[in-house]
Structures are given as structure tokens and as C-alpha cells.
C-alpha atoms as a PDB file:
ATOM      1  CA  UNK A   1      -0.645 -54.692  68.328  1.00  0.00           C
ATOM      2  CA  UNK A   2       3.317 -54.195  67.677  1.00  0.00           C
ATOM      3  CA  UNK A   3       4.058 -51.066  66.668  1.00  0.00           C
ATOM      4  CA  UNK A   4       7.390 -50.398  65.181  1.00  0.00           C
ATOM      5  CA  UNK A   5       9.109 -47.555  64.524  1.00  0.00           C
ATOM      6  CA  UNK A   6      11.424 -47.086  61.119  1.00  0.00           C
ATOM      7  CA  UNK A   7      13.925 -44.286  61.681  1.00  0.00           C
ATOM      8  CA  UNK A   8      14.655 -44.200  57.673  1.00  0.00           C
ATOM      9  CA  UNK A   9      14.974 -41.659  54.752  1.00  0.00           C
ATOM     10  CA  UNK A  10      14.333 -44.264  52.452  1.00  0.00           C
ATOM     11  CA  UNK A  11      11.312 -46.549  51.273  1.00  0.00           C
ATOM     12  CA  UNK A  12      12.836 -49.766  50.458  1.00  0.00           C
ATOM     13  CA  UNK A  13      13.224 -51.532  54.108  1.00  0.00           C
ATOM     14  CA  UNK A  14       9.833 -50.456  55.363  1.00  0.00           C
ATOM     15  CA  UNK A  15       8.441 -52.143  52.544  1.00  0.00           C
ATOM     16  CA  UNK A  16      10.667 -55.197  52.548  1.00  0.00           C
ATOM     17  CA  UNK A  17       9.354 -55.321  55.849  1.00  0.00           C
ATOM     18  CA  UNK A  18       6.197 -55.013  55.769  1.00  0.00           C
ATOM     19  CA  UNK A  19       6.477 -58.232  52.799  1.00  0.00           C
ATOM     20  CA  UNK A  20       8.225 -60.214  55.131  1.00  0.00           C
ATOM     21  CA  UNK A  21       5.341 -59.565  57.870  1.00  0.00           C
ATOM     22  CA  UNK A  22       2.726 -60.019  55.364  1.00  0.00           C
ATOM     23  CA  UNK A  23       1.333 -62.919  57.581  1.00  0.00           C
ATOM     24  CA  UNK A  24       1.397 -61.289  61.262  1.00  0.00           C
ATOM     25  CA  UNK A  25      -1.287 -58.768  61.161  1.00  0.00           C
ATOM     26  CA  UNK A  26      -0.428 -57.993  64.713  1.00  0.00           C
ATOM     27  CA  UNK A  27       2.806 -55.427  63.340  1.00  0.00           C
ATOM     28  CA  UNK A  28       2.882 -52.804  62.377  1.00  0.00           C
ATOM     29  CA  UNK A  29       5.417 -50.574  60.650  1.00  0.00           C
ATOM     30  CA  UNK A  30       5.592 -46.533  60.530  1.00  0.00           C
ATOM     31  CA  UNK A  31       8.483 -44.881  58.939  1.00  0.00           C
ATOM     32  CA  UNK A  32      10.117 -41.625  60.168  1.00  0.00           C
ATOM     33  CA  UNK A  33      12.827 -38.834  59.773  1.00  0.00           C
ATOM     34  CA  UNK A  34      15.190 -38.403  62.710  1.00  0.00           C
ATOM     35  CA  UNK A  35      13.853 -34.966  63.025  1.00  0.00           C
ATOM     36  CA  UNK A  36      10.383 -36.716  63.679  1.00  0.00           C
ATOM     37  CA  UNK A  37      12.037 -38.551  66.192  1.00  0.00           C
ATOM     38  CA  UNK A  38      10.220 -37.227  69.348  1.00  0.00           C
ATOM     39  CA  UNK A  39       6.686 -38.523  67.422  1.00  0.00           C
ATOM     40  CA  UNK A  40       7.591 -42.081  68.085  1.00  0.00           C
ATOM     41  CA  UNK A  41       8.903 -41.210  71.345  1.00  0.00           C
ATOM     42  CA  UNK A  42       5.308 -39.978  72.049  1.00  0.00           C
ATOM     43  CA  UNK A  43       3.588 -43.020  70.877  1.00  0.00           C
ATOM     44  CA  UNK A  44       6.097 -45.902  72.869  1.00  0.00           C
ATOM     45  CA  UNK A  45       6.520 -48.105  70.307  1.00  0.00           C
ATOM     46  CA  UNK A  46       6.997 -51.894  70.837  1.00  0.00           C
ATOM     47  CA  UNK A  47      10.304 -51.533  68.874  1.00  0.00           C
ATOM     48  CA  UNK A  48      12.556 -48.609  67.395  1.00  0.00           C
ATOM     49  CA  UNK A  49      15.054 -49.687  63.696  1.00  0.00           C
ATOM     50  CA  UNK A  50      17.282 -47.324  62.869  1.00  0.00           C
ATOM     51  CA  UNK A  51      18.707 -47.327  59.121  1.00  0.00           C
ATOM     52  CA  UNK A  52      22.483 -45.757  59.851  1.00  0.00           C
ATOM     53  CA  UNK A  53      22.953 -45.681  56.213  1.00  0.00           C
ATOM     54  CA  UNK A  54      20.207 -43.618  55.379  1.00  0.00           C
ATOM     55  CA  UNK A  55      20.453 -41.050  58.064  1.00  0.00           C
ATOM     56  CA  UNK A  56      22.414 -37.614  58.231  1.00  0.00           C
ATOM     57  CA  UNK A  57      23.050 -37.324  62.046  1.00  0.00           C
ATOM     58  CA  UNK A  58      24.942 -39.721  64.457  1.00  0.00           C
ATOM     59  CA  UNK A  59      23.710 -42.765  65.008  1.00  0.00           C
ATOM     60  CA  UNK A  60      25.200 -42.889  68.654  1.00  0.00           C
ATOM     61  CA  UNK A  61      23.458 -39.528  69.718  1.00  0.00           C
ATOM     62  CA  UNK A  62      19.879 -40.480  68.647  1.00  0.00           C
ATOM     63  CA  UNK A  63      20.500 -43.570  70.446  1.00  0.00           C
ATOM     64  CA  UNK A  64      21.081 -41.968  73.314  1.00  0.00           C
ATOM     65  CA  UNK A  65      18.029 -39.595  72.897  1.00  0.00           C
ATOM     66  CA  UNK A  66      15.776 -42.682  73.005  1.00  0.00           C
ATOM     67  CA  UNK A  67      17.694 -44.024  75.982  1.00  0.00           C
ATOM     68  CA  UNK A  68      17.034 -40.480  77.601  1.00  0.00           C
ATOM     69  CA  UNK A  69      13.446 -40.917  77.357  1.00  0.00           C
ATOM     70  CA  UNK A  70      12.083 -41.842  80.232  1.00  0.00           C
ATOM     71  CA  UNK A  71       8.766 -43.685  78.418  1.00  0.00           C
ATOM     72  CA  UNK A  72      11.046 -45.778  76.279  1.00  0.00           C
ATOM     73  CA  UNK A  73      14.157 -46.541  78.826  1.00  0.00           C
ATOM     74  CA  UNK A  74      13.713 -49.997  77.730  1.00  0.00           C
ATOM     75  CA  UNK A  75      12.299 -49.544  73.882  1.00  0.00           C
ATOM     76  CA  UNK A  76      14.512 -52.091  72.226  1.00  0.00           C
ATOM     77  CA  UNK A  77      16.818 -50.455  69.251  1.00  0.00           C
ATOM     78  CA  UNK A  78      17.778 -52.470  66.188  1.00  0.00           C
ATOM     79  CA  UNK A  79      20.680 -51.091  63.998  1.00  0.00           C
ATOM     80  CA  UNK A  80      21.108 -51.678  61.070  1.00  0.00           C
ATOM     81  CA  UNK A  81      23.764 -50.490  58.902  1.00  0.00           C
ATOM     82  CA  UNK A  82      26.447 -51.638  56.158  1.00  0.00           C
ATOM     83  CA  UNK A  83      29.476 -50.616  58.731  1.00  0.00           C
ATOM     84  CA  UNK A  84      31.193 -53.730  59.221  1.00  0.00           C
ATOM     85  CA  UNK A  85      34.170 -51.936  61.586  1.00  0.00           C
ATOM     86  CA  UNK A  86      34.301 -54.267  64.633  1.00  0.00           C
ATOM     87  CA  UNK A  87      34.758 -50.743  67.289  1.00  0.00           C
ATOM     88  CA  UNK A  88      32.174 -48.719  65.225  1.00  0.00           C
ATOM     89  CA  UNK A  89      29.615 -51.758  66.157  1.00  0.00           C
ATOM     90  CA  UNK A  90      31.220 -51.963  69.853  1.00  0.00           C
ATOM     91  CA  UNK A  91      30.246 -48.429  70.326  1.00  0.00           C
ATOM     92  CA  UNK A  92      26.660 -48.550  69.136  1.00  0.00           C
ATOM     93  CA  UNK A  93      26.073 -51.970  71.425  1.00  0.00           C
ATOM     94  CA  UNK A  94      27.368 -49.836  74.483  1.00  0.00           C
ATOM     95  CA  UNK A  95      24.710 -47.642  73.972  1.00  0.00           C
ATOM     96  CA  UNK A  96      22.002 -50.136  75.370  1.00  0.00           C
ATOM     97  CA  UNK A  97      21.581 -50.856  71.684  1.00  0.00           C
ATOM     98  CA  UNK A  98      19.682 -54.263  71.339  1.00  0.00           C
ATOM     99  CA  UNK A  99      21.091 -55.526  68.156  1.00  0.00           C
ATOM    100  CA  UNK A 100      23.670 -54.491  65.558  1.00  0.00           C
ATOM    101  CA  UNK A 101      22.739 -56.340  61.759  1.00  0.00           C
ATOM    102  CA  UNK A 102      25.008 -55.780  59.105  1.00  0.00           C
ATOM    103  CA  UNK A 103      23.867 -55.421  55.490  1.00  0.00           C
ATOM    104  CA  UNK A 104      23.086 -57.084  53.160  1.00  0.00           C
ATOM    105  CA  UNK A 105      20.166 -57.837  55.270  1.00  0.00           C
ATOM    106  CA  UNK A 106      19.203 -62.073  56.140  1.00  0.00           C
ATOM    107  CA  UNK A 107      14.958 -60.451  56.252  1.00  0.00           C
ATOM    108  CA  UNK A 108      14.462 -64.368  57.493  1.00  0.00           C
ATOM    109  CA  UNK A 109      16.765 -63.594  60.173  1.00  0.00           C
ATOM    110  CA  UNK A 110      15.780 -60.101  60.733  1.00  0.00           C
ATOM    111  CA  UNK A 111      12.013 -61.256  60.891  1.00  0.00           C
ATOM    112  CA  UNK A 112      12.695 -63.291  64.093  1.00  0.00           C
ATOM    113  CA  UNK A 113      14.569 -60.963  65.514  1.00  0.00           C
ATOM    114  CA  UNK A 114      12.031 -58.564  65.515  1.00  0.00           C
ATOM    115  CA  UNK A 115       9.426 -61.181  66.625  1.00  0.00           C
ATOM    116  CA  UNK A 116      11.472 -62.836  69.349  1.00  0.00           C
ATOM    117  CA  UNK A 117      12.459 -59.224  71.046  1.00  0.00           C
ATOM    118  CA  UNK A 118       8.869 -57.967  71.424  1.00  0.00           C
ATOM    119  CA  UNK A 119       7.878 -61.292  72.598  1.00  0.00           C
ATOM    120  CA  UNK A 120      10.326 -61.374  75.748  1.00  0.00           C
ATOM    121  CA  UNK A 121       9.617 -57.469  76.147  1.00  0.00           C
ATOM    122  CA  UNK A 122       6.167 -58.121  76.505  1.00  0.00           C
ATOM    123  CA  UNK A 123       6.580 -61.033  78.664  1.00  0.00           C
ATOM    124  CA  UNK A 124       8.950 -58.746  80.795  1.00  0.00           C
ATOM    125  CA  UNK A 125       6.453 -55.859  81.093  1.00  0.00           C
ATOM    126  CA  UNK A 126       3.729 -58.366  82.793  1.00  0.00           C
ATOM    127  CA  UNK A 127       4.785 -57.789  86.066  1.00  0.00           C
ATOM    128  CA  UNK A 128       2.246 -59.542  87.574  1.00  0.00           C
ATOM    129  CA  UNK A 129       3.121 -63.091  88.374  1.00  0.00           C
ATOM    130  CA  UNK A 130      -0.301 -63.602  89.526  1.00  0.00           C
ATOM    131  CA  UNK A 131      -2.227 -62.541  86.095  1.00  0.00           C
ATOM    132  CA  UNK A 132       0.218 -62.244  83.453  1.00  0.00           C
ATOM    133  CA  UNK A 133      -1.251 -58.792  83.036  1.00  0.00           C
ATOM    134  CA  UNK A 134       0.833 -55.411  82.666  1.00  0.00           C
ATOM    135  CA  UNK A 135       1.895 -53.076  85.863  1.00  0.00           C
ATOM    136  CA  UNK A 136       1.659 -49.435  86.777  1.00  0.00           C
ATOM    137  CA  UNK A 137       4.317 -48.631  84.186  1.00  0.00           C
ATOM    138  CA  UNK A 138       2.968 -49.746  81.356  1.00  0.00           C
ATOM    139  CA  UNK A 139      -0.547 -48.566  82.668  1.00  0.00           C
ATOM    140  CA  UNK A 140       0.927 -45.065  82.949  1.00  0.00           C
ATOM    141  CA  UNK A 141       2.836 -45.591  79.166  1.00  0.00           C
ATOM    142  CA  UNK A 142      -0.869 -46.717  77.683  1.00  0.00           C
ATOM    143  CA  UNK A 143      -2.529 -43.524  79.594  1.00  0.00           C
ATOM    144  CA  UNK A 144      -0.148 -41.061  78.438  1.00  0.00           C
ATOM    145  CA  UNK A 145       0.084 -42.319  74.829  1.00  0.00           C
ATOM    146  CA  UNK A 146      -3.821 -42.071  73.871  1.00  0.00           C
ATOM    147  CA  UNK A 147      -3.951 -38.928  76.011  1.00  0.00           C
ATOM    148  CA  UNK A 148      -0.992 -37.490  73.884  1.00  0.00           C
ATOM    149  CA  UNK A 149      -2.738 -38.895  70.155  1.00  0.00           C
ATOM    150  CA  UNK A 150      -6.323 -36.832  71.591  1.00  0.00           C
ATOM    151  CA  UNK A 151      -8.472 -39.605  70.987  1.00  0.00           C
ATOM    152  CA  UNK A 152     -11.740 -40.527  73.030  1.00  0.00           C
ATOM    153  CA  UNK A 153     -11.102 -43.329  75.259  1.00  0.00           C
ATOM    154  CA  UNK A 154     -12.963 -44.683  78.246  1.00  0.00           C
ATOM    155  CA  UNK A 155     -10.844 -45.966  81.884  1.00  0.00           C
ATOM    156  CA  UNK A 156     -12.500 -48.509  83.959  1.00  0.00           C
ATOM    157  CA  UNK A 157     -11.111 -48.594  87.355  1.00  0.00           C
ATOM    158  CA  UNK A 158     -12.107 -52.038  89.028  1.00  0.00           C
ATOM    159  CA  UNK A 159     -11.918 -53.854  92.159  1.00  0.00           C
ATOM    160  CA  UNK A 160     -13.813 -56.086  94.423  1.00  0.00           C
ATOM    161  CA  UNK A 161     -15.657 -55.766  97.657  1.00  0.00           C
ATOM    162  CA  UNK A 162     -15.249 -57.592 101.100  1.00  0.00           C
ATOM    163  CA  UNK A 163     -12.206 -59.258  99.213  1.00  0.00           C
ATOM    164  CA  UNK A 164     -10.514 -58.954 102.971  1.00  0.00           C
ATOM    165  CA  UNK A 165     -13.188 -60.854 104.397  1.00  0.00           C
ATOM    166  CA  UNK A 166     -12.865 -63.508 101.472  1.00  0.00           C
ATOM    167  CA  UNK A 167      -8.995 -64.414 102.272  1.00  0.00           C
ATOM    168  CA  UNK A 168      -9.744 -64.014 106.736  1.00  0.00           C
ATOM    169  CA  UNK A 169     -11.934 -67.006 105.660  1.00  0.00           C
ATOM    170  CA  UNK A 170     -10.825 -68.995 103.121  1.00  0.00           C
ATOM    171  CA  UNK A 171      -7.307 -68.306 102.973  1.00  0.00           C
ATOM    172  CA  UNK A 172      -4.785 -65.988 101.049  1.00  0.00           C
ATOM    173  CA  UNK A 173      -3.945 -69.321  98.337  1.00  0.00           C
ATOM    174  CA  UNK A 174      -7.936 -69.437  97.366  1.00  0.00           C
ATOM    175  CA  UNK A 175      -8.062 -65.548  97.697  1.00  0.00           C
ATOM    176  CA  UNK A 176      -5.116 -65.647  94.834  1.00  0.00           C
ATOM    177  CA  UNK A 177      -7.914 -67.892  92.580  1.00  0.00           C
ATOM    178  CA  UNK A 178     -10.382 -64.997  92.731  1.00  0.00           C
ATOM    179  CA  UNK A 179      -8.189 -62.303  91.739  1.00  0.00           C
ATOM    180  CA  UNK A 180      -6.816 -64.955  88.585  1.00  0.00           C
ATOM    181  CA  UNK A 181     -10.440 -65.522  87.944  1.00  0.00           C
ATOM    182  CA  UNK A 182     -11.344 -62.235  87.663  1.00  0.00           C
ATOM    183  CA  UNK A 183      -8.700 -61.080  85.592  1.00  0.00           C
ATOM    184  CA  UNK A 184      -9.954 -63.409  83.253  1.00  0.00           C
ATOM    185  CA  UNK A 185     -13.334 -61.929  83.423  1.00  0.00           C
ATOM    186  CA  UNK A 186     -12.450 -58.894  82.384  1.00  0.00           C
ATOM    187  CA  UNK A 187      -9.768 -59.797  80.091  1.00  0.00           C
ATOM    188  CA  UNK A 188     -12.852 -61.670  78.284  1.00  0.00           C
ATOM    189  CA  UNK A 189     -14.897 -59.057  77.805  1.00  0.00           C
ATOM    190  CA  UNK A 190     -12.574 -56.154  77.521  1.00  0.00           C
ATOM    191  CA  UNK A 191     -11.052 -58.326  74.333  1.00  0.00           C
ATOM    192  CA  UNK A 192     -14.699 -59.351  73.273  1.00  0.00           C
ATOM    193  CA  UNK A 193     -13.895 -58.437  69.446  1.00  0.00           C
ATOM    194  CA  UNK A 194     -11.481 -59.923  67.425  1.00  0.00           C
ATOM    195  CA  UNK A 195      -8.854 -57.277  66.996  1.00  0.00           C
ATOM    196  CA  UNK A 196      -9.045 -53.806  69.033  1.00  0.00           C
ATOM    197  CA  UNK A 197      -6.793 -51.736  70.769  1.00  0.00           C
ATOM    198  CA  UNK A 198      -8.175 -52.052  74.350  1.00  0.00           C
ATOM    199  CA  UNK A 199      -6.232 -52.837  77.044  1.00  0.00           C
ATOM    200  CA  UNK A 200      -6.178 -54.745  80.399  1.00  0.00           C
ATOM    201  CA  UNK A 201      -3.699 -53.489  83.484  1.00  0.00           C
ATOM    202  CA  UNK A 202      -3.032 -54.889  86.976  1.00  0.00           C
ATOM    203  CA  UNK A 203      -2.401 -52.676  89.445  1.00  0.00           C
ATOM    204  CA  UNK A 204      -1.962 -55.264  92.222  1.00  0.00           C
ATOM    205  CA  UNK A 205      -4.009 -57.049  94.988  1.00  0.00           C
ATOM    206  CA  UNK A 206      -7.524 -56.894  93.891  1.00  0.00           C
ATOM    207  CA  UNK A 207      -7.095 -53.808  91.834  1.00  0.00           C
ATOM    208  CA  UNK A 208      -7.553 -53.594  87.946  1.00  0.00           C
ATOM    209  CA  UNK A 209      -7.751 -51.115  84.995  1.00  0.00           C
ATOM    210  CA  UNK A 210      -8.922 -51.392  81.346  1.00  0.00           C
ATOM    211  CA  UNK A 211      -8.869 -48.780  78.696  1.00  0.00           C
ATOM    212  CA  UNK A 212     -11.245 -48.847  76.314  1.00  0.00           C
ATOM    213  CA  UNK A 213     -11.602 -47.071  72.694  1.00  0.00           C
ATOM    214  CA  UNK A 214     -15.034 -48.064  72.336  1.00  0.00           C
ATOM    215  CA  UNK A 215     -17.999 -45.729  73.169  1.00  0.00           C
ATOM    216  CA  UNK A 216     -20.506 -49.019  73.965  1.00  0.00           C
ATOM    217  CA  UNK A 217     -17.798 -49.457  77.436  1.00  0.00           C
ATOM    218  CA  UNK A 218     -21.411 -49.546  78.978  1.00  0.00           C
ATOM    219  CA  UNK A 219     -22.132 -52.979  77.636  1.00  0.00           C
ATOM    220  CA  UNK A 220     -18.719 -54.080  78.408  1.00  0.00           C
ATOM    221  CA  UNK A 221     -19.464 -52.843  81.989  1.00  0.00           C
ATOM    222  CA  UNK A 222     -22.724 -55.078  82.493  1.00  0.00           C
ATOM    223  CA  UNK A 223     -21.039 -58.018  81.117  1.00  0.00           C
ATOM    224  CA  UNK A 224     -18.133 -58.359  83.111  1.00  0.00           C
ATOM    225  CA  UNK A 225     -20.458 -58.020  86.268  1.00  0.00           C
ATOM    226  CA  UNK A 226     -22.529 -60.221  84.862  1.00  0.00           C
ATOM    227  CA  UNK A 227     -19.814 -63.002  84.041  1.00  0.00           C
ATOM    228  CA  UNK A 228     -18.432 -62.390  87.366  1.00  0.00           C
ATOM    229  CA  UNK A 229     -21.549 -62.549  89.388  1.00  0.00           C
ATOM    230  CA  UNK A 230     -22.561 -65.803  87.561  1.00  0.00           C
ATOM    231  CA  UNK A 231     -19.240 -67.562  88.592  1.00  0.00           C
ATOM    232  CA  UNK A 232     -18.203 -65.994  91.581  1.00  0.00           C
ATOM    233  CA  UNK A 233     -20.048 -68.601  93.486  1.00  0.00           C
ATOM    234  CA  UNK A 234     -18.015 -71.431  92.732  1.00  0.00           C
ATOM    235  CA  UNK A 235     -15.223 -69.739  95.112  1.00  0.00           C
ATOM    236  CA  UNK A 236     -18.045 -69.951  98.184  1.00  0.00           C
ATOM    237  CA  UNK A 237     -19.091 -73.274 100.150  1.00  0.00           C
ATOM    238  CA  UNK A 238     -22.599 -74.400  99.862  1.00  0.00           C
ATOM    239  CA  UNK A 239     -23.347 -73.250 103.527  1.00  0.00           C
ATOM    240  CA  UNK A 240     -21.835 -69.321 102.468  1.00  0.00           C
ATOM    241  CA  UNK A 241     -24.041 -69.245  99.467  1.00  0.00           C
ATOM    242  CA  UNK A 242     -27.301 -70.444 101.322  1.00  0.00           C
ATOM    243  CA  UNK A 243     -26.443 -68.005 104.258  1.00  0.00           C
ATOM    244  CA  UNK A 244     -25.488 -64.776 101.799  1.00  0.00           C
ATOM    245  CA  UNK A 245     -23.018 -63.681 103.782  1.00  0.00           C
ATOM    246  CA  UNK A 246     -19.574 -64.465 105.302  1.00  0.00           C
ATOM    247  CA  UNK A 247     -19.137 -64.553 109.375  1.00  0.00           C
ATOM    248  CA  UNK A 248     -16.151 -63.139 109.987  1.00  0.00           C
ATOM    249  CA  UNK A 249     -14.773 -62.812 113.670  1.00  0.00           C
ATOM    250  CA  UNK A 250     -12.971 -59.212 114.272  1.00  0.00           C
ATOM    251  CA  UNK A 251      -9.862 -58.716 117.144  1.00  0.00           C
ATOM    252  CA  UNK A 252     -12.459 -58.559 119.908  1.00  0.00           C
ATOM    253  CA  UNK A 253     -14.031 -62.032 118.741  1.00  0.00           C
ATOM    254  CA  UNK A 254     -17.046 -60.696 117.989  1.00  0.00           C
ATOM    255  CA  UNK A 255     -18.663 -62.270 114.535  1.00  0.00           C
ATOM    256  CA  UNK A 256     -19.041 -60.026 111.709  1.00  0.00           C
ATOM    257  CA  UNK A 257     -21.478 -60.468 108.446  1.00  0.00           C
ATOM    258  CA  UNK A 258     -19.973 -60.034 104.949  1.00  0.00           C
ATOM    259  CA  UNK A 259     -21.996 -59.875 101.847  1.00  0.00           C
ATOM    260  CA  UNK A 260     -20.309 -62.043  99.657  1.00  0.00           C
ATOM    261  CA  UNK A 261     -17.576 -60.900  97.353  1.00  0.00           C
ATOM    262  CA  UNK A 262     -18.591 -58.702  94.398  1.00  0.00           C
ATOM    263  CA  UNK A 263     -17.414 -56.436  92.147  1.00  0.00           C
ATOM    264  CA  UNK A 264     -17.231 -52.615  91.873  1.00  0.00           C
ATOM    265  CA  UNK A 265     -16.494 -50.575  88.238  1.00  0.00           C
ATOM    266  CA  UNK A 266     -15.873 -46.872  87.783  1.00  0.00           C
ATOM    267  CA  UNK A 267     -15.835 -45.567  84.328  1.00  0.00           C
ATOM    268  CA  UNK A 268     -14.254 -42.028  83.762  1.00  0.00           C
ATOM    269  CA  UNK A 269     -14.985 -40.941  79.566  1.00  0.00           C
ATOM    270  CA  UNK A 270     -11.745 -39.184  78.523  1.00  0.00           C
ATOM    271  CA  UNK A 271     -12.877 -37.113  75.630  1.00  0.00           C
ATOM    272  CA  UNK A 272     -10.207 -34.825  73.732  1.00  0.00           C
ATOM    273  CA  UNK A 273      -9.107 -32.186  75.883  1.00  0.00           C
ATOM    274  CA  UNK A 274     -11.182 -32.800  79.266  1.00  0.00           C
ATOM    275  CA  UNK A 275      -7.888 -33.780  80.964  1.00  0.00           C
ATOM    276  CA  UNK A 276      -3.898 -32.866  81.274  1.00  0.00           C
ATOM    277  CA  UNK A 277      -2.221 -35.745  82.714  1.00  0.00           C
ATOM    278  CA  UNK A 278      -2.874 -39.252  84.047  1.00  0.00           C
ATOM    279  CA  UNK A 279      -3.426 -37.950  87.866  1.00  0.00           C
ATOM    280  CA  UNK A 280      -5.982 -35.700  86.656  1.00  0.00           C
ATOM    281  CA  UNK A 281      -8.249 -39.097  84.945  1.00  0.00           C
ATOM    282  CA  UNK A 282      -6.622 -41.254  88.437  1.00  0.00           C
ATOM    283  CA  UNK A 283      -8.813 -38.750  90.927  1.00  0.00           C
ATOM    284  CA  UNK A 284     -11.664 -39.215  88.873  1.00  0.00           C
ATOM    285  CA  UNK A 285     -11.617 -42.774  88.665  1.00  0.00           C
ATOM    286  CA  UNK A 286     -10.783 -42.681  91.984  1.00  0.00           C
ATOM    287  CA  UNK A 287     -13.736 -40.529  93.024  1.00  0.00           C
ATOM    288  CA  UNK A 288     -16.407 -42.329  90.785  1.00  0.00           C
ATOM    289  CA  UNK A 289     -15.322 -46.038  92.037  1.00  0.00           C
ATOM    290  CA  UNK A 290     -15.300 -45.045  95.513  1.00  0.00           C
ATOM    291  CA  UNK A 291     -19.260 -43.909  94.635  1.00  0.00           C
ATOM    292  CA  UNK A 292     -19.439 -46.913  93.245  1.00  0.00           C
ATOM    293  CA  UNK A 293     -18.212 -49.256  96.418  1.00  0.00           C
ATOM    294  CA  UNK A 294     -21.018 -47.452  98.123  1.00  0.00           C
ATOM    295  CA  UNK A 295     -23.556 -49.121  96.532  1.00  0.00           C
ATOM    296  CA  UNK A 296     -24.231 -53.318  97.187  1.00  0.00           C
ATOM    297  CA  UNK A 297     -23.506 -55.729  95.382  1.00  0.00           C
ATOM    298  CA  UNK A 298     -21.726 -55.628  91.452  1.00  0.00           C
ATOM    299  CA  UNK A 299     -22.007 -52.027  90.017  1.00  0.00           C
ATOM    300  CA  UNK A 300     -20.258 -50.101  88.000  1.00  0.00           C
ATOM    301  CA  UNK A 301     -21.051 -46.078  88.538  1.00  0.00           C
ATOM    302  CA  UNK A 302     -20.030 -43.900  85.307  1.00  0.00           C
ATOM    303  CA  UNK A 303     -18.228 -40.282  85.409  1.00  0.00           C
ATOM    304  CA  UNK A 304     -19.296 -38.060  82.384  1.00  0.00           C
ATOM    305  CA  UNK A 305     -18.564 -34.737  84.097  1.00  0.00           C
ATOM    306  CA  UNK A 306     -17.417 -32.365  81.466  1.00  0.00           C
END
């Protein structure tokens, strides 16, 4: 979901807008007053307009409020604004400004704008090469926002067992196919319903999160092991699935046995109010997946400490 921000003390371009997105269910628009400005801020919206003509205050200082923020550093800004003068545009551009229209408005033009900026932003945020899945920053940006909007949301913190003893065997380039593979698997049952607001992070190496808005997260749990545990095998020879286990030599030579790789899911419920800040929920989910590790085989261990 793209949610855009209208900075705008008028009606008419929020709902020539919202006409000219009529098709793309996946924008939205919100409308504003500068003095409301630190409520978008809050929420990190995909994209910020700003209607110069309509506003009181300088258009170069609230840009550089947004700029100042360290959640929306790189928020794009649209501009838009009947002030032809070549320097007055200049000035707004310098100010990290994405784009500058002039009025009348082209809303054909305008639309893929708008469409082709949050495309390349969200390519841009996946930093992931490996999954195509969001970082740490935008994990932190999707923690804070639902923790500032006090809604109920659930974090599953994921991540597999004996991977180590997966890539000392077969290799780091098949060890790479497992973590793409199970990405996927919870990236298919985290998005299960046709439109939601979940979301799916990569941490890095074999290390995930999702953040769920649904209270049934327990059924999402059980699926995902159960995908993964009914495909996992694939990634094993025949002789490593009849045997159970991987052999695995350590630095004194001595052969080692692996239980074949699984996966391990701790679920922290983040109710209104339980917690302040994003490293309050991390040593949670920290605490409840590490319980979770200690038991074999695919589990997922839920915290509901109050």
C-alpha cells in the first residue's frame, strides 16, 4: 500500500487525484495542513506533495523539516506550484526536492510521476540482493510506525537451524537457495489474503521478520513450518534424507551429526501500550526465539507476557 501525503489547504487536487488513481487501489491519498505536518512524518509515507499555492508558510522551510527527519531522509517531495520563476524552482530542487511541476497541472503526467517514484523507492529500499525483501531500516520505519498509530500487531522473528552445517556441506551457492526459498515461504503465507497490511523484512543471512495485523498469526505460524518442512527436502541428497542427519567434520576431524535444517519462529503480540520502542519488542523476540531454537525440529514458541 502507497500512502501519500497531500500537504494542501484545499480539496480540489486530492480529489483530482484520487480520480486519476481510480484504477490503482494500491494508493492512497490523505490530505493535511502544514501545521499537521509532524502526523505524516509519524506515519512515513511512500510519498509527500506539497501544494505551494495553497499554503501560508515557506515552502523551502517545510522542505527542509521533512529532510530533517530522520524516518523520511529519503521520503520523495513533489512540488507543485504555479511559480514559474526559473531561481524560485532552483531553490526548491536544492532542497533534495524530487520534482518541481508547474501548474496548470498535465494529471497524465503527474500520475506517472507519482507511480514511477515509489516504484524505484521501493526497489531501492530492498536491500537485499538475495530476496528482494526490505532491510533493517525499513524494518525499524514499519516497527515504529504501527507502534506510534497504537494498533495490535503481532512480530515474528524467524530463522533456521543447523543452517551452518547446511553450507560446511553443500556449499555457500546452494546455502543462498535455502535462504531464497524460504523467503518465499514466508512471503506466501504472510501475504495469504488478497490485500493486507502485513509485512515481510530481511534482516540478513538466515534471519527474517514479518509483522502481522492479524490476531490468527497462529495459523500463519503452522503454515509456514508446514510449507517449509514439506519442501525443505528437495535441498538434501537422497542419502541425507534416509540418514536424518548431516555428518559434518569439526577442526579436530572428528564427524559431527546435524539434524537436518529446520525452521525456528518467535512470535511477540504487541498490544497497545505493552511496549516503548522497537528494542523493547527486539529483546522479546529475541528471548522467545532463542526458547524456541531450543526445541527440535520446526517450531514456533509464542510470547504473550503482559
Amino acid at each position: 500500500m502507497q500512502i501519500i501525503y497531500l500537504i494542501d489547504n484545499e480539496e480540489k487536487l486530492k480529489k483530482d487525484l484520487i480520480q486519476a488513481f481510480r484504477e490503482d487501489r494500491l494508493y492512497r491519498f490523505r490530505q493535511i495542513k502544514k501545521e499537521n505536518l509532524d502526523i505524516a512524518l509519524k506515519d512515513i509515507p511512500s510519498l509527500i506533495i506539497i501544494n505551494e499555492d495553497t499554503i501560508d508558510d515557506n515552502v523551502l522551510d517545510l522542505c527542509r523539516k521533512i529532510r530533517n527527519n530522520d524516518d523520511n531522509a529519503i521520503t520523495p517531495i513533489i512540488v507543485v506550484s504555479s511559480n514559474t520563476e526559473r531561481e524560485h524552482r532552483i531553490q526548491v530542487l536544492k532542497e533534495a526536492v524530487t520534482y518541481y511541476i508547474k501548474k496548470p497541472i498535465d494529471f497524465e503526467y503527474l500520475y506517472y510521476t507519482i507511480k514511477n517514484i515509489t516504484n524505484l523507492l521501493y526497489i531501492n529500499r530492498k536491500v537485499s540482493p538475495l530476496t528482494n525483501l526490505p532491510g533493517n531500516v525499513q524494518i525499524q520505519a514499519e516497527m515504529k510506525k504501527r507502534l506510534w498509530k497504537k494498533e495490535y500487531f503481532v512480530m515474528l522473528y524467524l530463522d533456521l537451524d543447523n543452517f551452518k552445517a547446511y553450507n560446511d556441506v553443500y556449499g555457500f551457492v546452494q546455502g543462498d537457495e535455502i535462504i531464497k526459498f524460504t523467503a518465499r515461504t514466508i512471503i506466501k503465507n504472510v501475504h495469504s489474503k488478497e490485500e493486507d497490511n502485513n509485512f515481510v523484512g530481511h534482516i540478513g543471512g538466515d534471519d527474517f521478520i514479518a509483522i502481522l495485523e492479524d490476531h490468527d498469526f497462529e495459523k500463519v505460524c503452522q503454515n509456514i513450518i508446514l510449507d517449509f518442512d514439506s519442501n525443505i527436502k528437495k535441498y538434501f541428497s537422497e542419502n541425507d534424507i534416509r540418514r536424518g542427519y548431516l555428518e559434518v567434520p569439526n577442526r579436530k576431524g572428528i564427524i559431527e551429526e546435524f539434524p537436518l535444517t529446520s525452521i525456528s519462529i518467535g512470535a511477540v503480540e504487541v498490544p497497545p501500550g505493552r511496549f516503548h520502542n522497537t528494542l523493547e519488542i527486539g529483546e522479546a523476540g529475541a528471548q522467545v526465539k532463542h526458547l524456541s531454537k531450543t526445541i527440535s525440529g520446526s517450531t514456533y514458541v509464542i510470547d504473550r507476557r503482559k
